[in-house]
Protein backbone atom coordinates (compact mmCIF):
# COMPACT_ATOMS: atom_id res chain seq x y z
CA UNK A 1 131.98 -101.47 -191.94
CA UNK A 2 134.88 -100.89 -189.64
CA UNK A 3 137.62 -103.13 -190.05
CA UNK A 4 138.77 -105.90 -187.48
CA UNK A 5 141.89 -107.51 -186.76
CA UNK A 6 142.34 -111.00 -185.19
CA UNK A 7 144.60 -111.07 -181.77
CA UNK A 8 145.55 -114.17 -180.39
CA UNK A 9 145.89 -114.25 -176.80
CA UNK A 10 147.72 -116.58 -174.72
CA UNK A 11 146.34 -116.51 -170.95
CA UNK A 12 147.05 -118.81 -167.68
CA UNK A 13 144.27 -121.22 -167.24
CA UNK A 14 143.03 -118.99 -163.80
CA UNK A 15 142.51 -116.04 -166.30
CA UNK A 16 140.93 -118.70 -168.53
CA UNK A 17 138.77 -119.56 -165.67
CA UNK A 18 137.78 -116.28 -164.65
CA UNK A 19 136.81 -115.04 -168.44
CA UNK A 20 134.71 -118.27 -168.35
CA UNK A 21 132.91 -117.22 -165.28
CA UNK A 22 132.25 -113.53 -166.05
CA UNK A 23 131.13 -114.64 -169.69
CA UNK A 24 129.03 -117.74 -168.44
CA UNK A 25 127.38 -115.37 -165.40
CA UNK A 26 126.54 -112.35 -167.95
CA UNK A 27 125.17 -114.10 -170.78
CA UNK A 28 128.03 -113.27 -173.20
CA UNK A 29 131.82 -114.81 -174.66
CA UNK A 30 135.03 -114.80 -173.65
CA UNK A 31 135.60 -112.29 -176.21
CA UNK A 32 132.83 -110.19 -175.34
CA UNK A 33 134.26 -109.72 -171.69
CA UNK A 34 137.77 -108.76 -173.32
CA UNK A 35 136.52 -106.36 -175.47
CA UNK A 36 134.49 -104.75 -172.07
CA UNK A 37 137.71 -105.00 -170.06
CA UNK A 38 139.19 -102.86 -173.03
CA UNK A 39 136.98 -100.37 -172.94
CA UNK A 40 137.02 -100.08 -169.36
CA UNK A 41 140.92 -99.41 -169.19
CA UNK A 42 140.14 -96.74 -172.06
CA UNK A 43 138.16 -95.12 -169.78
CA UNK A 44 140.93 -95.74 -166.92
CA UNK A 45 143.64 -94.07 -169.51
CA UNK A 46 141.63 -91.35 -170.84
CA UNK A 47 140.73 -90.38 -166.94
CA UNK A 48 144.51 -90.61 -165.54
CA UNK A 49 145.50 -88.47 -169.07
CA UNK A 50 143.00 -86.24 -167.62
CA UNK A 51 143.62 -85.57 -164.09
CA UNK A 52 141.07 -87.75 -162.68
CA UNK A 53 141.37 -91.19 -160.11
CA UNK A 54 139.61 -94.55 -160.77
CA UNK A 55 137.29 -96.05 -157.67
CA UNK A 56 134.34 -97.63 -156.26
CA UNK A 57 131.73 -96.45 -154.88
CA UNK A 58 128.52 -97.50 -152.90
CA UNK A 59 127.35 -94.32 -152.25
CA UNK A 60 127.91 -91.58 -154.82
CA UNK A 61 129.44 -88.86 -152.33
CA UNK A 62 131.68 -91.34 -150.47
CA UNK A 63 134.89 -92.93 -152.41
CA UNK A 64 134.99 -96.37 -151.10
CA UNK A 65 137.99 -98.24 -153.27
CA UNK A 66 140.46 -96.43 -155.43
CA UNK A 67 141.87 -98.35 -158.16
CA UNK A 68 145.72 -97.49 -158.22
CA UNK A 69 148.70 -99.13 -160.19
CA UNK A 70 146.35 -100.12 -163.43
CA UNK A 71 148.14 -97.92 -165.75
């Protein structure tokens, strides 16, 4: 069993609003959407560590959005 550690997190009540929203429309908690977020900026780290960009795309050989200034 790996072992957990309990964060508290103090956010603004638009944050608290918007974790609501995400969890409410996706079926899952507040926490649940935290630890996603998490794991999406690992993969945001790991990639800039790496060389590589963060973006958006609609079509797979055309960069629509890239995601600068996270990290």
């Amino acid at each position: 069993m790996l072992d957990k550690v309990r964060l508290n997190l103090q956010v603004s009540s638009e944050l608290n609003n918007v974790l609501e929203k995400i969890a409410d429309s996706s079926g899952s908690t507040k926490t649940d959407v935290i630890r996603q977020a998490l794991a999406l900026m690992k993969v945001a780290y790991n990639a800039k560590k790496n060389g590589k960009h963060l973006g958006l795309v609609a079509d797979a050989d055309k960069l629509d959005t890239e995601i600068i200034g996270l990290l």
